[in-house]
C-alpha atoms as a PDB file:
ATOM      1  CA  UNK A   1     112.399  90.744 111.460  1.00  0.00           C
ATOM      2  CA  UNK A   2     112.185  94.194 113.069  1.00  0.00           C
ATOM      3  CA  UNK A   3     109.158  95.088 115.841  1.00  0.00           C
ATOM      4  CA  UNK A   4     107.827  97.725 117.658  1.00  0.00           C
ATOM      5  CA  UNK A   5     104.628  99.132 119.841  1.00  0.00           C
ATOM      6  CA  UNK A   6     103.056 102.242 119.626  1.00  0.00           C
ATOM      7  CA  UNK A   7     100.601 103.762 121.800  1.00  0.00           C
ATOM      8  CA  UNK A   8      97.350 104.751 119.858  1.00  0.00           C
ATOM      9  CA  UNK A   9      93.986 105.994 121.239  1.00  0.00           C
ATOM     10  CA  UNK A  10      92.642 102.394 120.616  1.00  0.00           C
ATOM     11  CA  UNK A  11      95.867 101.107 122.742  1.00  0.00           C
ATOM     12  CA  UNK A  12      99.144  99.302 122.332  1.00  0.00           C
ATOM     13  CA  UNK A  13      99.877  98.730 118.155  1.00  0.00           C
ATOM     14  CA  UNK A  14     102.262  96.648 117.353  1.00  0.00           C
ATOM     15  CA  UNK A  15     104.070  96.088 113.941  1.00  0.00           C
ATOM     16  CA  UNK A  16     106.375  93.236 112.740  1.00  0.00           C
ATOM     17  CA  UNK A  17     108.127  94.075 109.779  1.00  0.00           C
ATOM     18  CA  UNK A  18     110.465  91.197 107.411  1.00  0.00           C
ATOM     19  CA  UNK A  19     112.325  91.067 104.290  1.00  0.00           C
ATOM     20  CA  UNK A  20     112.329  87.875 101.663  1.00  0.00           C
ATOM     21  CA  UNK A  21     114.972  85.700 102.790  1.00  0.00           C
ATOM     22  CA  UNK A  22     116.891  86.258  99.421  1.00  0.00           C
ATOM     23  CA  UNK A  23     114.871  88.844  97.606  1.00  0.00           C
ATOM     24  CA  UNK A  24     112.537  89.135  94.590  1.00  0.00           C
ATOM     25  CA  UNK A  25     114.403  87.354  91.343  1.00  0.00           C
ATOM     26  CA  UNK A  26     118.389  87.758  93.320  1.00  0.00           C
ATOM     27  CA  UNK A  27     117.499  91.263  93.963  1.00  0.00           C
ATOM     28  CA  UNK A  28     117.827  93.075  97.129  1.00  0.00           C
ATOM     29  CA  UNK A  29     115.471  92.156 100.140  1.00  0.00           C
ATOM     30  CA  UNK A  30     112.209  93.830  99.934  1.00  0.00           C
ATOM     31  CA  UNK A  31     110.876  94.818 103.499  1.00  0.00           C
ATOM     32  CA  UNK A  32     107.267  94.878 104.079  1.00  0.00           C
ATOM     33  CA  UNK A  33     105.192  94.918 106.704  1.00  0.00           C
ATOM     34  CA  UNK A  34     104.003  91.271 107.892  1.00  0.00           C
ATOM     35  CA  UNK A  35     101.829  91.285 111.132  1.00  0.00           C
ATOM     36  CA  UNK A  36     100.319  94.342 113.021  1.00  0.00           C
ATOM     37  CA  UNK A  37      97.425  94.493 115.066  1.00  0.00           C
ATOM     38  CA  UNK A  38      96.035  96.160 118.914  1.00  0.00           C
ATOM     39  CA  UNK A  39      98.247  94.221 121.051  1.00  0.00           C
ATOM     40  CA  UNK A  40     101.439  93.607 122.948  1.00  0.00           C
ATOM     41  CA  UNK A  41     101.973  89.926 122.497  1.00  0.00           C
ATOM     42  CA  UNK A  42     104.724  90.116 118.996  1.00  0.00           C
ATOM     43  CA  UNK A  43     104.470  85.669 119.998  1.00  0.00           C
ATOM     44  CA  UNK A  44     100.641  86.094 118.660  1.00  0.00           C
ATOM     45  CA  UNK A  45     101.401  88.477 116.134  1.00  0.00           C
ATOM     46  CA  UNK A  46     104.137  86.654 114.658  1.00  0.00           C
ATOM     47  CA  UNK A  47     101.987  83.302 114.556  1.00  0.00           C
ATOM     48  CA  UNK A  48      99.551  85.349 112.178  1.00  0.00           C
ATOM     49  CA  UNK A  49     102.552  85.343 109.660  1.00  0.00           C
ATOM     50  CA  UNK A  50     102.078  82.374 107.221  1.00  0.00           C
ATOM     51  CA  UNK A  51     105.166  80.008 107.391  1.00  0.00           C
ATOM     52  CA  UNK A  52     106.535  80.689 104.172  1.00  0.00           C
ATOM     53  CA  UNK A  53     106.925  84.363 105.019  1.00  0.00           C
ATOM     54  CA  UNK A  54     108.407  84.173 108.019  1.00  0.00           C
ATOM     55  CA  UNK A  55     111.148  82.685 107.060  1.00  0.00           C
ATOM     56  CA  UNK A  56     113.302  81.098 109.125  1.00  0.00           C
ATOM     57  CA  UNK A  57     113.107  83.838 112.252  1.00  0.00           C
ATOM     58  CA  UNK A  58     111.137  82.444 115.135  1.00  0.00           C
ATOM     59  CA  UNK A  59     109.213  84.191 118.007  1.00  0.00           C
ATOM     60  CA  UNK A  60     112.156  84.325 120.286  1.00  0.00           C
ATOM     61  CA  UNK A  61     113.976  86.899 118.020  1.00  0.00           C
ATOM     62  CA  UNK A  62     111.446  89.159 117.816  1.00  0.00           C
ATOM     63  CA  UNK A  63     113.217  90.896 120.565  1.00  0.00           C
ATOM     64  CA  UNK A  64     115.861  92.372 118.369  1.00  0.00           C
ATOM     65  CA  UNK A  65     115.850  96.039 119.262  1.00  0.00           C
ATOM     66  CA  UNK A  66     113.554  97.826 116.329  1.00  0.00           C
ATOM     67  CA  UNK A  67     115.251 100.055 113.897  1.00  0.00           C
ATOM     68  CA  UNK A  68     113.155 103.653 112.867  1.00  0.00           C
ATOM     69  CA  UNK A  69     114.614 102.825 109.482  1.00  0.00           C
ATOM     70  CA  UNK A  70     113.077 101.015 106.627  1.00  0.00           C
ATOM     71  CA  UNK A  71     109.638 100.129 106.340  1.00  0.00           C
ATOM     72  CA  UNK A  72     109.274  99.958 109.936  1.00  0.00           C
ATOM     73  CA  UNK A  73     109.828 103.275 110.579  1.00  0.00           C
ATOM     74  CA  UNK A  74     107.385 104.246 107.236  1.00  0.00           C
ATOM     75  CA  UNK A  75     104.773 101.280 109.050  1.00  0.00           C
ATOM     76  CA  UNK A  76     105.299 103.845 112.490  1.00  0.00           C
ATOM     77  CA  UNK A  77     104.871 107.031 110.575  1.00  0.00           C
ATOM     78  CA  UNK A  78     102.347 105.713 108.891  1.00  0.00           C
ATOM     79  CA  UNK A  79      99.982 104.862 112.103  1.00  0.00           C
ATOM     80  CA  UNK A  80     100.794 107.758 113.431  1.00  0.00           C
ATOM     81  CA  UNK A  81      99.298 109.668 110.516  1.00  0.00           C
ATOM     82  CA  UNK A  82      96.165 107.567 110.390  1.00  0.00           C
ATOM     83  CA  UNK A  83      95.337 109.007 114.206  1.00  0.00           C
ATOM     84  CA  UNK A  84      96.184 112.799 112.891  1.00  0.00           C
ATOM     85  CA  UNK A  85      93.585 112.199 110.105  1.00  0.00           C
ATOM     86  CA  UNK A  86      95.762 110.641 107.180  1.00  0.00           C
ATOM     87  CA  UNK A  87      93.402 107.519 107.123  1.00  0.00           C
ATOM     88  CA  UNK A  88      95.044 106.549 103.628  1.00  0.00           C
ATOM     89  CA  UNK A  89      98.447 106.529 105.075  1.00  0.00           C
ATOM     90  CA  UNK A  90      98.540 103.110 106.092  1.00  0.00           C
ATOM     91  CA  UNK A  91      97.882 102.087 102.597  1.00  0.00           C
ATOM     92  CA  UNK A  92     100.823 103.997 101.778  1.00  0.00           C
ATOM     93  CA  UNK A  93     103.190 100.575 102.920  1.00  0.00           C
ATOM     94  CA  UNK A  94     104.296  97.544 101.451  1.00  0.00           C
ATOM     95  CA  UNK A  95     102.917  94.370 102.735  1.00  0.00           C
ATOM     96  CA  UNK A  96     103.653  90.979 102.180  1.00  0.00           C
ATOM     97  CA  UNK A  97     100.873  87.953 102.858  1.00  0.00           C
ATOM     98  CA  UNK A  98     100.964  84.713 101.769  1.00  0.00           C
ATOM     99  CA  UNK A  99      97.881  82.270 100.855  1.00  0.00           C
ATOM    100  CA  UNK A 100      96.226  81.025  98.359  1.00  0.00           C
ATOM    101  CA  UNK A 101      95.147  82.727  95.002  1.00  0.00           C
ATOM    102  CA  UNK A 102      91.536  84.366  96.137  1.00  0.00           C
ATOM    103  CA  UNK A 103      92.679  85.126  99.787  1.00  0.00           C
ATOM    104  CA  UNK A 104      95.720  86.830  98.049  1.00  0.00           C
ATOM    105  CA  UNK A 105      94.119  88.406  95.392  1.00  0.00           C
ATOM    106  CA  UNK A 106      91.192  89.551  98.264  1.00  0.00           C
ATOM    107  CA  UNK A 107      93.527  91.497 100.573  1.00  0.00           C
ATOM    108  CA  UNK A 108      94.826  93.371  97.590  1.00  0.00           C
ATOM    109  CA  UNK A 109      91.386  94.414  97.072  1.00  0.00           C
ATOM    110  CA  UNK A 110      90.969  95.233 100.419  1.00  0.00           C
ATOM    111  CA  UNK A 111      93.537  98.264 100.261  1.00  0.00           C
ATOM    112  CA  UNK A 112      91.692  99.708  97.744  1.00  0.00           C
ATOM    113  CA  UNK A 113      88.292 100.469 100.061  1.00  0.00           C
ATOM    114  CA  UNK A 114      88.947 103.955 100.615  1.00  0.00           C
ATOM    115  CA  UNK A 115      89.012 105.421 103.986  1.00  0.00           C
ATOM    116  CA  UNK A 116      85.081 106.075 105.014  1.00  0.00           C
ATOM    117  CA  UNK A 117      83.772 103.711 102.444  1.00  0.00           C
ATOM    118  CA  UNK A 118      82.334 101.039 103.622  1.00  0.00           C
ATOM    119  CA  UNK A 119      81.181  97.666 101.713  1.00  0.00           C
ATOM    120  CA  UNK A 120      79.223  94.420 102.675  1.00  0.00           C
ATOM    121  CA  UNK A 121      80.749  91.157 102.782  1.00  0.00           C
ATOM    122  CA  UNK A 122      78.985  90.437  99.443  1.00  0.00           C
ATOM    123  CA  UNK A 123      80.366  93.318  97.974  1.00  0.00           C
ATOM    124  CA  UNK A 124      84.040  92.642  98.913  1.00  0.00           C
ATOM    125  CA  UNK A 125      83.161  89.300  97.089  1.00  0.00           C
ATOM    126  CA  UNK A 126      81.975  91.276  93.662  1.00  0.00           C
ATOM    127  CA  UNK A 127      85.003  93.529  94.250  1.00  0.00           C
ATOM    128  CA  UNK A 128      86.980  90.516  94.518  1.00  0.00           C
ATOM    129  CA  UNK A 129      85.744  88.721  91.603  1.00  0.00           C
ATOM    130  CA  UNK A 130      83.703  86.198  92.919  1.00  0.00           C
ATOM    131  CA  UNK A 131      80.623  86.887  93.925  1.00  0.00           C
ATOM    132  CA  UNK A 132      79.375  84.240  95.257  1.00  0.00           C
ATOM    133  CA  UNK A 133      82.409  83.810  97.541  1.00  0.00           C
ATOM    134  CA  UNK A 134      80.714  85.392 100.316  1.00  0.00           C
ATOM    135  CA  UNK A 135      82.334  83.102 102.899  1.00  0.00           C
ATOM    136  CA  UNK A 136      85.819  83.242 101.479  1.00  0.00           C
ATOM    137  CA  UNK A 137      85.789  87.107 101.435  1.00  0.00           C
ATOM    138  CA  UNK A 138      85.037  86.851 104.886  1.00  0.00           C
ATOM    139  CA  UNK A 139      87.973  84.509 105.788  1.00  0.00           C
ATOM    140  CA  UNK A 140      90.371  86.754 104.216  1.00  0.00           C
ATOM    141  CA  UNK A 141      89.023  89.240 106.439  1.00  0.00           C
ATOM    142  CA  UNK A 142      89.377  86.880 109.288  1.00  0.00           C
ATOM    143  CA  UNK A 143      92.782  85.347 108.009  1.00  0.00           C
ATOM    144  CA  UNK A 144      94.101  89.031 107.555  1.00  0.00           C
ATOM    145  CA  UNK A 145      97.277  89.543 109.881  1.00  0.00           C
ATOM    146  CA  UNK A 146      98.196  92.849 109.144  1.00  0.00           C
ATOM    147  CA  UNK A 147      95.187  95.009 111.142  1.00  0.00           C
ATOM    148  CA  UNK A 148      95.115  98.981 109.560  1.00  0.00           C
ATOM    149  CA  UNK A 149      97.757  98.539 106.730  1.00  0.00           C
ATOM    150  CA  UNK A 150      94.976  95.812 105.165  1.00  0.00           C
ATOM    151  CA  UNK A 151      91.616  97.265 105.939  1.00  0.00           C
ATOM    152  CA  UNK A 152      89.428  94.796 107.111  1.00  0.00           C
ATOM    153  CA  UNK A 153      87.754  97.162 109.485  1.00  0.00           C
ATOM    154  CA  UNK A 154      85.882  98.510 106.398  1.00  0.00           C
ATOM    155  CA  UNK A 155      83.928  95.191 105.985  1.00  0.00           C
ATOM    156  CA  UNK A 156      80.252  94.853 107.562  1.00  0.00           C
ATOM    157  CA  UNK A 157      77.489  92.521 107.401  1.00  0.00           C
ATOM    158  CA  UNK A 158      74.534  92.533 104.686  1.00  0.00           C
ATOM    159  CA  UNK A 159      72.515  94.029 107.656  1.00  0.00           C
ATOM    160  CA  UNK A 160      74.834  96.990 108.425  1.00  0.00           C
ATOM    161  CA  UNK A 161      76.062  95.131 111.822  1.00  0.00           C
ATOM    162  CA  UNK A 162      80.176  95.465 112.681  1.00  0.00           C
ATOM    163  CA  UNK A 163      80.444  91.532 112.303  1.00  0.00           C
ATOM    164  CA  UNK A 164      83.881  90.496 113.529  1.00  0.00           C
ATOM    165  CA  UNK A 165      86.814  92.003 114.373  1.00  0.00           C
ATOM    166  CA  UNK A 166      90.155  90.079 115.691  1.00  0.00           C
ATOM    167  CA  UNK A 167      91.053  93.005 117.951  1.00  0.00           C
ATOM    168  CA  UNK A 168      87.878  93.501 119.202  1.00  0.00           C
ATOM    169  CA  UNK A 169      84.272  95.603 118.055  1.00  0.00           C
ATOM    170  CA  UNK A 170      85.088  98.513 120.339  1.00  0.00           C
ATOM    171  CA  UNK A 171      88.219  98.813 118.201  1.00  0.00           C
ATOM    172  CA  UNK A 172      86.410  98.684 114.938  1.00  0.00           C
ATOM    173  CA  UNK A 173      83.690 101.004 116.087  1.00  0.00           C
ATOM    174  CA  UNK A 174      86.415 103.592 116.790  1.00  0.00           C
ATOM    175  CA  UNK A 175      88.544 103.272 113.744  1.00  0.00           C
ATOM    176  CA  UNK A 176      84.565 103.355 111.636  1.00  0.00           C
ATOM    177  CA  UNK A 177      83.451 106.578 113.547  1.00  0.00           C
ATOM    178  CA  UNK A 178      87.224 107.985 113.327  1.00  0.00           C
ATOM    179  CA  UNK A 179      87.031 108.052 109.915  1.00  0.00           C
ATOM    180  CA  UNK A 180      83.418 108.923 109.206  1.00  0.00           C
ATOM    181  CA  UNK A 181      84.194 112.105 111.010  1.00  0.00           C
ATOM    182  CA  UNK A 182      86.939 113.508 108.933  1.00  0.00           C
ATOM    183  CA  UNK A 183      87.265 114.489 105.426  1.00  0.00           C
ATOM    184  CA  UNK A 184      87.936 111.900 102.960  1.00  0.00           C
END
């Protein structure tokens, strides 16, 4: 498991990237990104990761040195390009989550809301497939543990209101008005 922190104009980013312990079907390890969110603290980060992605690296090796390489250096480029006005960038990177079928199956559909779209929780639910799964599409949103590359930003209330945001509303405010501002 690689890390690393980049300063953004919403503060510190950091990204923890992994690979499947033995790879997809014997194959070669498939890197993706795993965690990433507005903050320092890779020990909270890396308790987003569901156990059965994380493998067998704990929080105390999270201080290998980070490589520019691999997906980690794509997962840097990549945020780095959302703040220059590539806001589909970040969708641009592999990610690996882990949870049930729905919760799964709702993140997936959460890198498809474009960049400046924005939908209610009850639409994410139709998008999703269930629509009466209001509350579930919201706890993907609030289960989701990796911030920009799975846009749960894009997600509001019925009533047009921010609703939550694990990094803080300031932080979704900005990353709404960024891209409401630029071309699409």
């Amino acid at each position: 498991m690689y890390a690393t922190t980049l300063t953004t104009p919403d503060g510190p980013f950091s990204i923890l990237v992994g690979a499947e312990a033995s790879g997809a079907a014997g194959g070669p390890a498939q890197e993706a990104v795993l965690a990433s969110g507005w903050t320092t603290d890779l020990d909270a980060l890396h308790a987003l990761v569901h156990p059965t992605v994380r493998g067998t690296v704990s929080a105390e090796q999270l201080d290998r040195p980070s490589t520019p390489d691999g997906v980690l250096g794509e997962a840097a480029d990549a945020v780095r390009s959302y703040y220059d006005g590539d806001h589909g960038a970040p969708g641009r990177v592999p990610v690996r989550q882990a949870s049930g079928p729905f919760r799964t199956h709702a993140w997936d559909v959460l890198r498809e809301v474009n960049a400046g779209e924005r939908l209610t929780y009850s639409e994410y639910a139709v998008r999703a497939g269930r629509p009466a799964a209001v509350r579930a599409a919201a706890g993907a949103c609030a289960m989701n543990a990796a911030a920009l590359f799975v846009p749960c930003h894009r997600i509001l209330r019925l009533d047009g209101t921010l609703g939550g945001f694990r990094y803080g509303l300031p932080i979704k405010e900005s990353l709404l008005a960024r891209e409401a501002t630029l071309p699409r």
